[in-house]
C-alpha atoms as a PDB file:
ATOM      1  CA  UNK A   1     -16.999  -3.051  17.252  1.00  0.00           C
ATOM      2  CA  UNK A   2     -16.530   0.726  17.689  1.00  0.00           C
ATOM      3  CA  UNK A   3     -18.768   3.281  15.736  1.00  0.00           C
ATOM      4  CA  UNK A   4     -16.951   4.405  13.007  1.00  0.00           C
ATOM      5  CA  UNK A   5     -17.273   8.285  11.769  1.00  0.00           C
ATOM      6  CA  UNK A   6     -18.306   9.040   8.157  1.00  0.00           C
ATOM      7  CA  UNK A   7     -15.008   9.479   7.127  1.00  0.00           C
ATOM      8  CA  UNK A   8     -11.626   7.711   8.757  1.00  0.00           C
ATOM      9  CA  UNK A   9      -8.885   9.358  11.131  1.00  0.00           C
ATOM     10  CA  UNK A  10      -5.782   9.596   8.956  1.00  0.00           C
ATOM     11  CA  UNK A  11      -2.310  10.579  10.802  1.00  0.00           C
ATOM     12  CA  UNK A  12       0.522  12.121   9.801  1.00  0.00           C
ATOM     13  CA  UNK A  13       2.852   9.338   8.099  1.00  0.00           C
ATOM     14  CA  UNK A  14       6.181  11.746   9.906  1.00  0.00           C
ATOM     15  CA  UNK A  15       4.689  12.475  13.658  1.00  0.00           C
ATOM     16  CA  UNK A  16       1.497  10.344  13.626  1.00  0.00           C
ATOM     17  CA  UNK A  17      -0.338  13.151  14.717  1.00  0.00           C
ATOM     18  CA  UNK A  18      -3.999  13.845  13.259  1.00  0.00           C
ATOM     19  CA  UNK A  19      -4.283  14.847   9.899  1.00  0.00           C
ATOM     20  CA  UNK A  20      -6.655  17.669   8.900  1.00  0.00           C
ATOM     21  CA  UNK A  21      -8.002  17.270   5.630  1.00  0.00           C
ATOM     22  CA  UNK A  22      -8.431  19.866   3.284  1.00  0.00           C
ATOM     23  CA  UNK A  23      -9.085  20.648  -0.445  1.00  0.00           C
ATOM     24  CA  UNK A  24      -5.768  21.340  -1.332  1.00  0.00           C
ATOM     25  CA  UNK A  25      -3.112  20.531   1.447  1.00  0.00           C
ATOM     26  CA  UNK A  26      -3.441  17.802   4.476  1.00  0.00           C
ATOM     27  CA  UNK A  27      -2.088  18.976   7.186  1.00  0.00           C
ATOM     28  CA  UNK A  28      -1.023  17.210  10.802  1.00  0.00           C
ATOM     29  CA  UNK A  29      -2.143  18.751  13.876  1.00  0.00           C
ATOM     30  CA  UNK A  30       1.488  18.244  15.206  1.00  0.00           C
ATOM     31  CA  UNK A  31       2.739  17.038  18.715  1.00  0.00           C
ATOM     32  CA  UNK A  32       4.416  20.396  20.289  1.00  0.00           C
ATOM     33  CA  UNK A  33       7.099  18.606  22.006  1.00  0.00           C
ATOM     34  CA  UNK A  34       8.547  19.844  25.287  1.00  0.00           C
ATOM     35  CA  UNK A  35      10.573  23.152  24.702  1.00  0.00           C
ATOM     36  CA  UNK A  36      10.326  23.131  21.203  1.00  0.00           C
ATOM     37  CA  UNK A  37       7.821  24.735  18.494  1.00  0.00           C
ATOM     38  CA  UNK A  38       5.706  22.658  17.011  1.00  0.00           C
ATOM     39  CA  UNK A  39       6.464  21.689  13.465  1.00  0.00           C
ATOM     40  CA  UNK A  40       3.734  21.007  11.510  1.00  0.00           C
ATOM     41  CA  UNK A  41       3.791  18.619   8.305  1.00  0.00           C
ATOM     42  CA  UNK A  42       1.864  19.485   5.213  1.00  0.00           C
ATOM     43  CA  UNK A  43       0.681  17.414   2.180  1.00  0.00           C
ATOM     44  CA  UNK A  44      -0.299  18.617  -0.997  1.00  0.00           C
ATOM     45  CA  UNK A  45      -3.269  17.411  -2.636  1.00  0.00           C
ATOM     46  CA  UNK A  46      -1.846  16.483  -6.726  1.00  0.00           C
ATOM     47  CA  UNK A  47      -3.869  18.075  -9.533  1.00  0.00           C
ATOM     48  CA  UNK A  48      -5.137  15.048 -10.624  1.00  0.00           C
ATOM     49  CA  UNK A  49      -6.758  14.455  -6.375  1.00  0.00           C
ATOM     50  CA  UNK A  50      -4.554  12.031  -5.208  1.00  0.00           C
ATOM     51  CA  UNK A  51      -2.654  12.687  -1.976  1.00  0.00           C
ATOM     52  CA  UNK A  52       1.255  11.172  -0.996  1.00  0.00           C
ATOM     53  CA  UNK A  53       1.629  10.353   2.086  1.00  0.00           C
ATOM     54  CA  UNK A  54       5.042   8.430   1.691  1.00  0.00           C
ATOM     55  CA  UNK A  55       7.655  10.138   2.615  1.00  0.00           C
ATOM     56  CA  UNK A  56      11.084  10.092   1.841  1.00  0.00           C
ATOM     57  CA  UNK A  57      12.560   8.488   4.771  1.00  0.00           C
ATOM     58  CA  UNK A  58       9.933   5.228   4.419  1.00  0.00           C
ATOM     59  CA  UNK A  59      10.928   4.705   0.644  1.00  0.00           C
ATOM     60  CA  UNK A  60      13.364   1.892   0.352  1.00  0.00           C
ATOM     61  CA  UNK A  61      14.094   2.740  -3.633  1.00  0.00           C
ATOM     62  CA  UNK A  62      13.504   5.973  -5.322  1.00  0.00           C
ATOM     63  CA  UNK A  63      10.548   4.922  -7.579  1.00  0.00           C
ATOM     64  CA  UNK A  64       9.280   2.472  -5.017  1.00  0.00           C
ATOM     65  CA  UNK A  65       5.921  -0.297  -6.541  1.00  0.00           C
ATOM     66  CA  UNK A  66       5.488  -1.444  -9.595  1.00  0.00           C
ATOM     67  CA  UNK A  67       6.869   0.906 -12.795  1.00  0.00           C
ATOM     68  CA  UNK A  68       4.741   2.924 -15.048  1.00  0.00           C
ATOM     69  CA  UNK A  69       4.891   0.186 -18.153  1.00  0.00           C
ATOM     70  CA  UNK A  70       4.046  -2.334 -15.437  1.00  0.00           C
ATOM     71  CA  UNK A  71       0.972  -0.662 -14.447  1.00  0.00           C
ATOM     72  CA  UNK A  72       0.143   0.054 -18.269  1.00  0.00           C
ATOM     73  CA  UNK A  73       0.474  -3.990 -19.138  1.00  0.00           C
ATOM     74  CA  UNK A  74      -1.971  -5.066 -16.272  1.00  0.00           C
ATOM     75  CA  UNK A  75      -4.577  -2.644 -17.371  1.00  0.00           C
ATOM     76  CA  UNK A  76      -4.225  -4.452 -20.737  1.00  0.00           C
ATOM     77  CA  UNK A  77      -4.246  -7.790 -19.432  1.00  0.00           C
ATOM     78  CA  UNK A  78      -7.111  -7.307 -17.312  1.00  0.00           C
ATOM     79  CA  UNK A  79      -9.136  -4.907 -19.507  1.00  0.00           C
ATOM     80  CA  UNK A  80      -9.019  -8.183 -21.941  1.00  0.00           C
ATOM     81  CA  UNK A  81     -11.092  -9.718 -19.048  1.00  0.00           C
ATOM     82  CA  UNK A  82      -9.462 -12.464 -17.946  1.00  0.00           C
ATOM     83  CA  UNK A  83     -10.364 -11.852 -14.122  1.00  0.00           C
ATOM     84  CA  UNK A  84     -13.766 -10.413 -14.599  1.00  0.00           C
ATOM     85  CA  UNK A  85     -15.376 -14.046 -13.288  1.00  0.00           C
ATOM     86  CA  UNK A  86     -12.989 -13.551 -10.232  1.00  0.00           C
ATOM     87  CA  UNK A  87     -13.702  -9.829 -10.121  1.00  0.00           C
ATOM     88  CA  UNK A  88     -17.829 -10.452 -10.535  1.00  0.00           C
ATOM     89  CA  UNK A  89     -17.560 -13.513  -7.498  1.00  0.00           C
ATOM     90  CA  UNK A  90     -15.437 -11.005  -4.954  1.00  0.00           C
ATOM     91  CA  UNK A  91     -18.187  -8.839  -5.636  1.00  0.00           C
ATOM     92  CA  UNK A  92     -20.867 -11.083  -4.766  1.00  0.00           C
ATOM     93  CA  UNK A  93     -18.954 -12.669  -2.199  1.00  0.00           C
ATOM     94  CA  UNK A  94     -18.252  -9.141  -0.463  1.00  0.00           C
ATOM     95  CA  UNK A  95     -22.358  -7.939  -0.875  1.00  0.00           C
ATOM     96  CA  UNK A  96     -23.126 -11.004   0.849  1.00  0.00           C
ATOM     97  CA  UNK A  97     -21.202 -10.740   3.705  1.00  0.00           C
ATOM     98  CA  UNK A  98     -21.064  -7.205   4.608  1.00  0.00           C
ATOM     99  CA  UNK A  99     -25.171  -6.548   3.629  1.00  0.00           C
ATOM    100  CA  UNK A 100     -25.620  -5.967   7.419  1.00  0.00           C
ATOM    101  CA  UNK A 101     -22.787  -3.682   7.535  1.00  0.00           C
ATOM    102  CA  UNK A 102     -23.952  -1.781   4.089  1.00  0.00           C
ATOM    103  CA  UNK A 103     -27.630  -0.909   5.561  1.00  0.00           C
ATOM    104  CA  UNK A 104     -26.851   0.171   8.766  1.00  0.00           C
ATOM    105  CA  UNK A 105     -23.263   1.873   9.239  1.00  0.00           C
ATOM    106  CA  UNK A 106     -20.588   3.988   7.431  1.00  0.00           C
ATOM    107  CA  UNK A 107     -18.653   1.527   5.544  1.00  0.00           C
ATOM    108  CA  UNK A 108     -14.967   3.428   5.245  1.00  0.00           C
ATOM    109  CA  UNK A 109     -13.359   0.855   2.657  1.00  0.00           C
ATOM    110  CA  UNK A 110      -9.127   0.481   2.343  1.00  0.00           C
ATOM    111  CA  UNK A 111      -7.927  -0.859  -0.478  1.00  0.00           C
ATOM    112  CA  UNK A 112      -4.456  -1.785   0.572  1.00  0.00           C
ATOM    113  CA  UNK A 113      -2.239  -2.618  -2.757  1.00  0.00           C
ATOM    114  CA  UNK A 114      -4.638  -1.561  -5.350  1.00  0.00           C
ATOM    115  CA  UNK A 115      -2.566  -1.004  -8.093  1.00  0.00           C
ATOM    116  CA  UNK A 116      -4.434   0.251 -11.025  1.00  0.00           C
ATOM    117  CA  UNK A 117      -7.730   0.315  -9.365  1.00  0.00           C
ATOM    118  CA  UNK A 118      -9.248  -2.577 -11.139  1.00  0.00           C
ATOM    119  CA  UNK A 119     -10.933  -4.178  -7.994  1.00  0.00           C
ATOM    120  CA  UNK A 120     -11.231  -0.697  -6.601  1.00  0.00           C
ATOM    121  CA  UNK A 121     -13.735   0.066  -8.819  1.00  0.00           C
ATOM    122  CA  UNK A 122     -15.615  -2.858  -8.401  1.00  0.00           C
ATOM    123  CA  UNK A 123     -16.238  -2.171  -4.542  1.00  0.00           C
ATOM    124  CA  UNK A 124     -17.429   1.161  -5.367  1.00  0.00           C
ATOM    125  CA  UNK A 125     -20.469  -0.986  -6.542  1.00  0.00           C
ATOM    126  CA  UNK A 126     -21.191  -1.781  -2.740  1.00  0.00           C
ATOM    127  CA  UNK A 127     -21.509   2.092  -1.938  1.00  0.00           C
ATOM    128  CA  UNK A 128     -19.246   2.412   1.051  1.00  0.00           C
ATOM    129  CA  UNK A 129     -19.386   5.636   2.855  1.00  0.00           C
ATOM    130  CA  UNK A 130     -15.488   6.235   2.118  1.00  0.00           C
ATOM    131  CA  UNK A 131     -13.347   4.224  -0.505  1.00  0.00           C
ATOM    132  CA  UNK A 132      -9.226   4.664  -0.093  1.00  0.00           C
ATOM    133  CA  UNK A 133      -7.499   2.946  -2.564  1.00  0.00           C
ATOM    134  CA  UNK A 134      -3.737   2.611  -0.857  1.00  0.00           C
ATOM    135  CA  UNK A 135      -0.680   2.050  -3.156  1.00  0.00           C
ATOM    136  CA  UNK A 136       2.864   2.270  -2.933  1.00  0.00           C
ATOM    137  CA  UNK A 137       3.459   2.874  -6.548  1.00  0.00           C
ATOM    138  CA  UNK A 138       2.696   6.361  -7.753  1.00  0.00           C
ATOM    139  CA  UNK A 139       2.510   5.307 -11.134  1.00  0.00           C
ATOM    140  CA  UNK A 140      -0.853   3.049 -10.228  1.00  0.00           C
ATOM    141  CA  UNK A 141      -2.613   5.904  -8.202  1.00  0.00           C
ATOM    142  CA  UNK A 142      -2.045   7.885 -10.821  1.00  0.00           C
ATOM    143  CA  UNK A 143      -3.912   4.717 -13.001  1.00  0.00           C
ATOM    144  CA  UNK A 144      -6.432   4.007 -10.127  1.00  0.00           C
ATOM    145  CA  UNK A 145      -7.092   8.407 -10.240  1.00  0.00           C
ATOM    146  CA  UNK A 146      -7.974   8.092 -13.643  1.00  0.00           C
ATOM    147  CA  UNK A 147     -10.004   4.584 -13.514  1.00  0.00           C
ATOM    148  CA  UNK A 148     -12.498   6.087 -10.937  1.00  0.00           C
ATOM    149  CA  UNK A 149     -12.735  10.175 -12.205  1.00  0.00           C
ATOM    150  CA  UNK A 150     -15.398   8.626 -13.873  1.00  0.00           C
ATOM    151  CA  UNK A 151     -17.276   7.907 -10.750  1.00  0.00           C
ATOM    152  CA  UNK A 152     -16.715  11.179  -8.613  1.00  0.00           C
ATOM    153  CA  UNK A 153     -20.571  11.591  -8.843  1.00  0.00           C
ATOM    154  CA  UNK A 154     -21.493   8.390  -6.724  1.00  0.00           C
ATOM    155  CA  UNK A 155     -22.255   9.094  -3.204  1.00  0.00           C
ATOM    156  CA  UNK A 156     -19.103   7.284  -2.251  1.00  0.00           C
ATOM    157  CA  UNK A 157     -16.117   9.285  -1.021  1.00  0.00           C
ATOM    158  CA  UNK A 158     -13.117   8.429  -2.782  1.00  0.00           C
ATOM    159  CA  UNK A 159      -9.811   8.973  -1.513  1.00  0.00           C
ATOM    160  CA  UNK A 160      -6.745   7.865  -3.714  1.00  0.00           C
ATOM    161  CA  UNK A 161      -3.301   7.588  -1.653  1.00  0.00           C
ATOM    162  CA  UNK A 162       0.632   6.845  -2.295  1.00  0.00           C
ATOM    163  CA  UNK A 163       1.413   5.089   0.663  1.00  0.00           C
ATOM    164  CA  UNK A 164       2.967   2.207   2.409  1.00  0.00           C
ATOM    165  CA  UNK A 165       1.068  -0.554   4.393  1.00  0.00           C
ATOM    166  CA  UNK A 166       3.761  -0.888   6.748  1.00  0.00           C
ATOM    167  CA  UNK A 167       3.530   2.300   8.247  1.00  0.00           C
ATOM    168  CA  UNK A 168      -0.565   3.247   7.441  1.00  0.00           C
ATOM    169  CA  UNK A 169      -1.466   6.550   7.627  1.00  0.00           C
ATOM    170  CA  UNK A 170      -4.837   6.039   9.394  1.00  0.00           C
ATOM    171  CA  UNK A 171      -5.506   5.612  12.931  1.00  0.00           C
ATOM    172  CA  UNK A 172      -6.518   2.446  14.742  1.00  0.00           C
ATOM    173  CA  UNK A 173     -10.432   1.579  13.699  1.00  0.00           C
ATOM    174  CA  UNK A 174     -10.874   3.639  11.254  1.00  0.00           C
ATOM    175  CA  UNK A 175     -11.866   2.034   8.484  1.00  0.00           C
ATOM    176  CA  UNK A 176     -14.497  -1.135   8.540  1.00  0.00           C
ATOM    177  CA  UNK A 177     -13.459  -3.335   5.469  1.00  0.00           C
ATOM    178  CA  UNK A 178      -9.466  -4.239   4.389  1.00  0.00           C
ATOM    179  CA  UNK A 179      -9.147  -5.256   0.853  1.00  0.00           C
ATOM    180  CA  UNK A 180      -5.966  -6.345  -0.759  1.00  0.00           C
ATOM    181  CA  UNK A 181      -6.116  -8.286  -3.894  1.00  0.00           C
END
């Protein structure tokens, strides 16, 4: 397995060109194409830290995922705890087989599908270097944003994205563990 960096080569969901990372705006490094200037994509970073890195042409609806009252009835149903044995086991069942990994590496975590961040909180009990909890819906990062504000002080970097998982914005090996619950 390659060495991973600390934190995981994202691209440039347009050009697939490298994506520079900053506190406010992402910005791709841009392939200057023969006889032409380059053009270079930016994405904003929201107010409330998440970044979107869908863009228009790769929606297939306008308000693409699952709806804002949809996202608002799972929290219910699972704040109620109905999956917290499920949620407690994939925890255990994740420490156990990535303890070698956890001691010894940078763990950079995607959470592919991670609606309103339930399960994405629970993996932030494993420490991994870098946590990206992935969702097409804006609506849930919005949720997912909100879930894990609380945990911006834990030595995990968290990185909340509206995306889609058929075109990921990351480049190949950069991350260690896929999740998608």
């Amino acid at each position: 397995m390659p060495a991973l960096s600390a934190l995981p080569q994202f691209i440039c969901p347009i050009c697939q060109s490298p994506l520079i990372m900053g506190t406010s705006v992402w910005q791709c490094t841009a392939h200057n194409q023969l006889n032409s200037p380059p053009r270079y994509h930016s994405f904003d970073v929201a107010k409330q830290r998440y970044i979107n890195l869908l863009p228009v042409q790769q929606k297939k609806s306008k308000q693409p995922g699952d709806s804002e009252a949809s996202v608002l009835a799972r929290q219910r149903f699972l704040q109620a705890g109905f999956y917290k044995n499920f949620a407690d086991t994939l925890l255990d069942f994740c420490q156990r087989n990535l303890q070698v990994h956890l001691d010894s590496q940078a763990i950079n975590w995607l959470d592919i599908g991670c609606g309103e961040g339930y399960y994405t909180e629970q993996f932030l009990n494993l420490n991994p270097t870098t946590l990206i909890a992935m969702d097409i819906s804006k609506p849930a990062i919005l949720a997912t944003t909100k879930r894990l504000k609380a945990h911006a002080t834990t030595q995990s970097q968290i990185i909340p994205l509206v995306a889609t998982a058929s075109q990921m914005p990351l480049a190949d090996s950069s991350v260690t563990v896929i999740s998608s619950i």
